[in-house]
Protein backbone atom coordinates (compact mmCIF):
# COMPACT_ATOMS: atom_id res chain seq x y z
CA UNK A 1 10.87 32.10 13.37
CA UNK A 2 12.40 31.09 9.76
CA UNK A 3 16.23 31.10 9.02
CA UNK A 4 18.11 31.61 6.66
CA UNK A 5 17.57 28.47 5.32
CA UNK A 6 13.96 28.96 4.54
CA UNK A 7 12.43 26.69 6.98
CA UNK A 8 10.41 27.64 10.00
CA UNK A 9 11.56 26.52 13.56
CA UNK A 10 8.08 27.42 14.52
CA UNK A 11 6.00 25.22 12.19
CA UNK A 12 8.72 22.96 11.02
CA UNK A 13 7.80 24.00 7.15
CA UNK A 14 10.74 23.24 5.30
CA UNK A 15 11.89 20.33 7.66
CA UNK A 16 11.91 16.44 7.07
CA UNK A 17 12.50 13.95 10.17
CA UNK A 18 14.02 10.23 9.56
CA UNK A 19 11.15 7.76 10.35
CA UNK A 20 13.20 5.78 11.49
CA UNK A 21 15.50 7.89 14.22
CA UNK A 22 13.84 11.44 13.93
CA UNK A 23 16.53 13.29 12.68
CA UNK A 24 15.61 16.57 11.38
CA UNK A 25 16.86 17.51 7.68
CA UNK A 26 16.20 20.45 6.18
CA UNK A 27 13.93 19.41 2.86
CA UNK A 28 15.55 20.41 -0.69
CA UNK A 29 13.78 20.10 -3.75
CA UNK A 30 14.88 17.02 -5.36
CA UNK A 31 15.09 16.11 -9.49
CA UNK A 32 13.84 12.41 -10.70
CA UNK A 33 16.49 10.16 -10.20
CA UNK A 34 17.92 11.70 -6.65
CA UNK A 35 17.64 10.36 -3.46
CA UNK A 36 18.28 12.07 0.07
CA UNK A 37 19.08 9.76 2.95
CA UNK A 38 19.10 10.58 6.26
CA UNK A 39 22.86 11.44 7.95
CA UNK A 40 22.39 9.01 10.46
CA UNK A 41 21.38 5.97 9.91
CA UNK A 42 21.20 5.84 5.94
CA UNK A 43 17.00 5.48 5.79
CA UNK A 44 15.72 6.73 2.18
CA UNK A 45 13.86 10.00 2.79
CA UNK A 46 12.96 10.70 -0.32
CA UNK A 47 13.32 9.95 -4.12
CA UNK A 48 11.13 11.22 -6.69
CA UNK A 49 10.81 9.05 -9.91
CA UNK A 50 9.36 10.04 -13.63
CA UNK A 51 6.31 8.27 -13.55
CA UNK A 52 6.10 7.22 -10.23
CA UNK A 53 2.39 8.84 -9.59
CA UNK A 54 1.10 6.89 -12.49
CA UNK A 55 3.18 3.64 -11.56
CA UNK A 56 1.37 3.06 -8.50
CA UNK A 57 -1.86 3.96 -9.84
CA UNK A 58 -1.40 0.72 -12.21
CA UNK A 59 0.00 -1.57 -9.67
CA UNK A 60 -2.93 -0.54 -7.25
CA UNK A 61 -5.42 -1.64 -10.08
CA UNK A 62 -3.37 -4.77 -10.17
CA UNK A 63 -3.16 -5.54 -6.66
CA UNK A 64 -7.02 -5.22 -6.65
CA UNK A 65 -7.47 -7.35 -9.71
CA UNK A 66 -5.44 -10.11 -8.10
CA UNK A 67 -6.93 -10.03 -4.95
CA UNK A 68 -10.07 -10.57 -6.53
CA UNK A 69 -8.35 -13.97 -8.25
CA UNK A 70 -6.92 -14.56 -4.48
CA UNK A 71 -10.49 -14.21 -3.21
CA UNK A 72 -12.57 -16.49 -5.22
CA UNK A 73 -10.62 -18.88 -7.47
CA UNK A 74 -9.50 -22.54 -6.07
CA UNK A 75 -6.54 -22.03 -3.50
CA UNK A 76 -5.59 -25.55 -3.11
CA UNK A 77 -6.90 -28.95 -3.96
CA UNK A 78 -6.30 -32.33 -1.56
CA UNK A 79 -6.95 -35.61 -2.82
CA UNK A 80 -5.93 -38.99 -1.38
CA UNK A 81 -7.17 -42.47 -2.63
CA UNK A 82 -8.83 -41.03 -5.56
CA UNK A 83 -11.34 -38.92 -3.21
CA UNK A 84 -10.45 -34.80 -3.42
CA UNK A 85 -11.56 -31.72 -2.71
CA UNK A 86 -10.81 -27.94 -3.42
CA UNK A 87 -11.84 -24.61 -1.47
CA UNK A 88 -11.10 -21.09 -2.18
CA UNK A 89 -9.92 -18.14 0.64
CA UNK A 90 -13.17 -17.07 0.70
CA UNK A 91 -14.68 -20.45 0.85
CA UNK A 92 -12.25 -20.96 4.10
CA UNK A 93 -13.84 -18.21 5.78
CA UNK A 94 -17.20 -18.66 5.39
CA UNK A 95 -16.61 -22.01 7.10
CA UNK A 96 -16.00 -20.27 10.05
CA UNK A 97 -19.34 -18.17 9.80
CA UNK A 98 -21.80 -19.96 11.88
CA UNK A 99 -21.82 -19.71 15.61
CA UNK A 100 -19.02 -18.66 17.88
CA UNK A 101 -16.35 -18.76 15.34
CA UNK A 102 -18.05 -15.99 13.35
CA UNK A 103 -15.47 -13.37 14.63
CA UNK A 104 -12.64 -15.29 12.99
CA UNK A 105 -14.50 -14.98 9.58
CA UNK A 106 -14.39 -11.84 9.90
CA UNK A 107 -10.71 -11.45 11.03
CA UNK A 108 -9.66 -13.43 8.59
CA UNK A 109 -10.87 -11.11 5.69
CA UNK A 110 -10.19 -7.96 7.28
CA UNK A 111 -6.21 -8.91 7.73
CA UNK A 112 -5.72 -10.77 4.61
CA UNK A 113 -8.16 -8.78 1.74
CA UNK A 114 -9.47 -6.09 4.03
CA UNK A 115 -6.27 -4.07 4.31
CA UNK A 116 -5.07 -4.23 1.32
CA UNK A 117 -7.75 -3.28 -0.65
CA UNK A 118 -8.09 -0.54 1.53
CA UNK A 119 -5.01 0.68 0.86
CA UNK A 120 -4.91 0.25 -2.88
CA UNK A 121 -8.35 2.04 -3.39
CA UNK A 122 -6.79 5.10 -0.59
CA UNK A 123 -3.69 5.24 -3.00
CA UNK A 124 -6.15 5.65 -6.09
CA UNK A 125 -7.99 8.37 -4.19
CA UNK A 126 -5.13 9.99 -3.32
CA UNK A 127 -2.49 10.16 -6.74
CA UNK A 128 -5.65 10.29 -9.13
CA UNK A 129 -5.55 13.87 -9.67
CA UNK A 130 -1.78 14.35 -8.65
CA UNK A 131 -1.23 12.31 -11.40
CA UNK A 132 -2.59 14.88 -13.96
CA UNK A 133 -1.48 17.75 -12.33
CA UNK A 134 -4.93 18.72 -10.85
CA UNK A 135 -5.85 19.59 -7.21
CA UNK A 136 -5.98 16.87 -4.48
CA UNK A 137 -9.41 15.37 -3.77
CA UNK A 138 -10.88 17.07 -0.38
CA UNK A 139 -9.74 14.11 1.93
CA UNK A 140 -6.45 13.17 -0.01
CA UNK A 141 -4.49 14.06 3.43
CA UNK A 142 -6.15 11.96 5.76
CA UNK A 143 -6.33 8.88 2.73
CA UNK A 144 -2.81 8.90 2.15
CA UNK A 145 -2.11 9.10 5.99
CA UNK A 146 -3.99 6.00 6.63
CA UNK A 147 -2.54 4.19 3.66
CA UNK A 148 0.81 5.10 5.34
CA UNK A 149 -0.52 3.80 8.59
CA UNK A 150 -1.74 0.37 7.16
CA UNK A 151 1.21 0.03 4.78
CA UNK A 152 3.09 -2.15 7.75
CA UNK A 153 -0.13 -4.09 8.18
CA UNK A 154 -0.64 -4.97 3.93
CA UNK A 155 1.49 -8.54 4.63
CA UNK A 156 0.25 -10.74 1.80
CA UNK A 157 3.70 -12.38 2.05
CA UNK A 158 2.76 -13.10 5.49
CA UNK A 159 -0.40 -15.27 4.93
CA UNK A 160 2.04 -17.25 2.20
CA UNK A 161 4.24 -17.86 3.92
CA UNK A 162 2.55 -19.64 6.90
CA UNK A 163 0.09 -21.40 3.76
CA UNK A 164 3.64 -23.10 2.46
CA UNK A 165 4.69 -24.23 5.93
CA UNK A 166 1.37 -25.93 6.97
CA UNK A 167 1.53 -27.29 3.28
CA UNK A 168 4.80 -28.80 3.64
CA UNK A 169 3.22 -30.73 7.45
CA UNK A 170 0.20 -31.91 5.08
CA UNK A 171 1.88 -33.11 2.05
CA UNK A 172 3.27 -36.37 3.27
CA UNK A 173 -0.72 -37.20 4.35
CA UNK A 174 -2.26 -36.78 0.94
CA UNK A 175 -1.71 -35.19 -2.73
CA UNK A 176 -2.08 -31.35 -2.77
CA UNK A 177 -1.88 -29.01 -5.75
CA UNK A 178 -1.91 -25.27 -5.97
CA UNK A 179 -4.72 -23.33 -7.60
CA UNK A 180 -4.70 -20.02 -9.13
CA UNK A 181 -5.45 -18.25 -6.26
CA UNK A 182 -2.08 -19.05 -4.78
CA UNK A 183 -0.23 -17.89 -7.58
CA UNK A 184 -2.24 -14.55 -7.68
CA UNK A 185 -1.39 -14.02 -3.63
CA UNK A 186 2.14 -14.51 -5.01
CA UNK A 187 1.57 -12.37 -7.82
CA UNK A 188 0.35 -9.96 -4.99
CA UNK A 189 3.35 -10.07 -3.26
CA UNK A 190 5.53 -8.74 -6.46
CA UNK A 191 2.87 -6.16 -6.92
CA UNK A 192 2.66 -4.72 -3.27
CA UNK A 193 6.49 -4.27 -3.34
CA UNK A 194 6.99 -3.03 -6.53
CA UNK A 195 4.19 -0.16 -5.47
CA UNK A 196 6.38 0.56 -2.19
CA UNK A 197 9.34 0.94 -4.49
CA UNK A 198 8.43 3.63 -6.06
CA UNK A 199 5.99 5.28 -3.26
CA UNK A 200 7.91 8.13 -1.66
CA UNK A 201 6.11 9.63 1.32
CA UNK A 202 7.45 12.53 1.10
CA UNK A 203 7.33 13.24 -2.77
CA UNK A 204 3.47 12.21 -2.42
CA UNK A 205 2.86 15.03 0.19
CA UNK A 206 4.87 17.60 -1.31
CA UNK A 207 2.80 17.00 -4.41
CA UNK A 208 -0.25 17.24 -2.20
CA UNK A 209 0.59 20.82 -0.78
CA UNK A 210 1.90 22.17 -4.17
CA UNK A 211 -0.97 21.70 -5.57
CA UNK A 212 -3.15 22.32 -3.15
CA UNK A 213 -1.33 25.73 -2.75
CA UNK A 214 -1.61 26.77 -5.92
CA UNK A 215 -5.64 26.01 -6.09
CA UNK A 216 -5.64 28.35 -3.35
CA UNK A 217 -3.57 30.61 -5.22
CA UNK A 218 -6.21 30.01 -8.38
CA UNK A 219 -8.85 30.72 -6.06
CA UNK A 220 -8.09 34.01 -4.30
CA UNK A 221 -6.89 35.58 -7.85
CA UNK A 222 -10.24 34.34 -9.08
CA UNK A 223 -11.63 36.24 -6.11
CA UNK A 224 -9.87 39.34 -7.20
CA UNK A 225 -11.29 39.22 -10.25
């Protein structure tokens, strides 16, 4: 049944609920610049920015670029009494690869790079073509969905955070200085929330459906041809 309004009751086509509360809101089309909250508890439910497609496309590159530096350049170094040594992330897990520990290697990857480079490359999959106004890739709903899904999971700050605190215990035991890999999970950190700053959930699969509307549209007049 559709009202007045133009949204179905049946469906829920033309409706938007609050993640955070599940209010229903009846979805407007929205101009760069806007933003609609939701009329209980304030949450952003939208707000479409010039650019934004093409934004996150260039900060996913980046976050993959750095992780790369996060991955495989020196992390930290420790020296005391003129003896040192320096590892890398990736150096760190592999030291847990032999024998019962194995699992943690793998743990260890899959939370800290795994996820996030997942995400990235299912935001690149998904805003490619949106972002020149061609039709979604075949599997663009389910990507996006799971980047959505893993989006509370992508915690670089996380692993930083807990890095500084053990640092701090260490420091009065011997001399420790930051590699490049540190600065690039920090540099991760600035990325990942710039690129949830301007991802809109909602603008994203509106974007998705338009377009994949209208190549069914292209389709069935081709058809009549």
């Amino acid at each position: 049944m559709q009202t007045e309004d133009g949204y179905d009751l049946t469906t829920g086509a033309g409706l938007i609920a609050c993640p955070r509360c599940d209010t229903l809101h009846v979805e407007r089309e929205l101009e760069p610049g806007e933003t609609a909250r939701c009329v209980r508890c304030n949450t952003v439910l939208a707000s479409p920015r010039a650019g934004a497609f093409t934004r996150i496309i260039a900060l996913s590159f980046a976050s993959l670029v750095l992780m790369v530096g996060a991955v495989f350049f020196p992390f930290l170094q420790i020296s005391r009494m003129g003896f040192g040594n320096e590892t890398s992330l990736f150096g760190v897990a592999m030291a847990f690869s032999e024998g019962a520990l194995m699992p943690l290697t793998f743990a260890l990857l899959g939370s800290i790079v795994g996820l996030p480079v997942l995400r990235s490359l299912l935001l690149l999959y998904t805003l490619t073509p949106l972002s020149r106004n061609r039709p979604p890739y075949r599997h663009a709903v389910g990507a996006f969905r799971l980047s959505e899904k893993l989006r509370p999971w992508s915690m670089a700050e996380i692993f930083v955070i807990g890095t500084a605190v053990a640092l701090v215990k260490v420091a009065g035991l011997a001399n420790i200085s930051l590699g490049p890999a540190f600065w690039a999970f920090c540099g991760l950190i600035l990325v990942n929330a710039a690129s949830n700053v301007f991802t809109s959930a909602t603008t994203i699969w509106d974007a998705i459906e338009d377009e994949g509307m209208a190549t069914d549209g292209r389709e069935m007049a081709g058809g009549r041809g």
